[in-house]
Protein backbone atom coordinates (compact mmCIF):
# COMPACT_ATOMS: atom_id res chain seq x y z
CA UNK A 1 -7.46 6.01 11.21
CA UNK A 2 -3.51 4.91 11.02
CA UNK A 3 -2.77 1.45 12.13
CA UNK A 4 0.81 0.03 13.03
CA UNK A 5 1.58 -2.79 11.32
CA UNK A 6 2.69 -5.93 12.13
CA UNK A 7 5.88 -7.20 12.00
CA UNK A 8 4.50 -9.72 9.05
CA UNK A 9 2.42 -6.53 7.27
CA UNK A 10 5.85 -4.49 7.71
CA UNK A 11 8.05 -6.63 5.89
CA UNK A 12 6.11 -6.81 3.02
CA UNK A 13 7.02 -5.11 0.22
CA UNK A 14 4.17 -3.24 -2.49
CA UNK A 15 4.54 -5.86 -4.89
CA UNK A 16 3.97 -8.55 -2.53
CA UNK A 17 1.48 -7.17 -0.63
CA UNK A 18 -0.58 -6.44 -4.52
CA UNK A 19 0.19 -10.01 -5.41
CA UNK A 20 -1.03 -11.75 -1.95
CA UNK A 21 -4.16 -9.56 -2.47
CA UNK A 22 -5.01 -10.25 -5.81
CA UNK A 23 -5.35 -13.93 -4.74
CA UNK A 24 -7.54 -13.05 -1.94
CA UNK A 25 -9.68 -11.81 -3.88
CA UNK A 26 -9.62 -14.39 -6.78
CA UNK A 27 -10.22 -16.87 -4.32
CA UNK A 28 -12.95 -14.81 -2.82
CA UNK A 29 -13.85 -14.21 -6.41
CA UNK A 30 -14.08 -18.14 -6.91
CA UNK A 31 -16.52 -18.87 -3.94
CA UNK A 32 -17.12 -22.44 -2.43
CA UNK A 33 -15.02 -21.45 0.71
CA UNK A 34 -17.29 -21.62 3.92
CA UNK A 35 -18.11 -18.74 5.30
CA UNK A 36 -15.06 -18.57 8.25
CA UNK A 37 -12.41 -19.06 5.30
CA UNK A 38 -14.37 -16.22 3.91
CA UNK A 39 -14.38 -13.92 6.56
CA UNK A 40 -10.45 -14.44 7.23
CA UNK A 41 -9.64 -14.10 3.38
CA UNK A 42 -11.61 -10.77 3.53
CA UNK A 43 -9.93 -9.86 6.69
CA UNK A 44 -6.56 -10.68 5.37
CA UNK A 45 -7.73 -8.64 1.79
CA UNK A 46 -8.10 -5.65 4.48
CA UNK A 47 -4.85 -6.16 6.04
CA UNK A 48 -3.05 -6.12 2.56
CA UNK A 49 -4.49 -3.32 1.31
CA UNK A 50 -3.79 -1.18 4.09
CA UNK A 51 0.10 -2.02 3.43
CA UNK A 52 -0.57 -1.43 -0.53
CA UNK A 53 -2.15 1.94 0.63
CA UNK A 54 0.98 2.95 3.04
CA UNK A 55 3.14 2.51 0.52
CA UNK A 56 1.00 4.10 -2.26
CA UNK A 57 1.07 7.27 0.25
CA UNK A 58 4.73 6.97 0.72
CA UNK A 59 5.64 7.02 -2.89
CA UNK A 60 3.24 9.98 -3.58
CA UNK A 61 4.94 12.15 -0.52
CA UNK A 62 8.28 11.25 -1.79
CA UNK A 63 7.58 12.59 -5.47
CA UNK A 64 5.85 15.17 -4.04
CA UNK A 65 8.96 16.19 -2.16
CA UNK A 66 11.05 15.70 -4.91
CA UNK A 67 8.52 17.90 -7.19
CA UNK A 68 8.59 20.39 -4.46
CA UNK A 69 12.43 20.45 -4.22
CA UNK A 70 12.05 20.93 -8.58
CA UNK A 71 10.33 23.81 -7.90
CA UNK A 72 11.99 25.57 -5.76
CA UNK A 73 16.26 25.04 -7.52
CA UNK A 74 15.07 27.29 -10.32
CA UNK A 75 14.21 30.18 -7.82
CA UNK A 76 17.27 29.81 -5.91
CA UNK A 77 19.90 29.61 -9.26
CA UNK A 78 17.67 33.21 -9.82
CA UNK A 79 18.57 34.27 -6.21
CA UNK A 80 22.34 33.84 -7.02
């Protein structure tokens, strides 16, 4: 299932995104929070790695592409 992000979720950038969500889950990590803050820190851990994973997913179709393209200019300098 493919969610659109938010406006907030789209702006953020891989690194931020990792970086927000390693502190979720330190914090999550650390306890004492009641269970609400809980629930919304997990919620928000969710949220961040959904944008981690879009980008992730990007990246890997772009050098995919670009392994592709690789592939195929040897061919077509034989085709010449």
């Amino acid at each position: 299932m493919t969610t659109t992000p938010t406006p907030g979720e789209a702006a953020l950038g891989y690194e931020q995104a990792r970086d927000e969500l390693i502190e979720v889950v330190r914090k999550l990590e650390a306890g004492g929070t009641t269970l609400e803050d809980s629930l919304a820190l997990w919620e928000r851990g969710e949220e961040l790695a959904k944008v981690c994973r879009r980008w992730l997913d990007g990246a890997r179709a772009r050098l995919d592409a670009a392994l592709a393209e690789e592939a195929r200019e040897p061919e077509e300098a034989g085709e010449a």
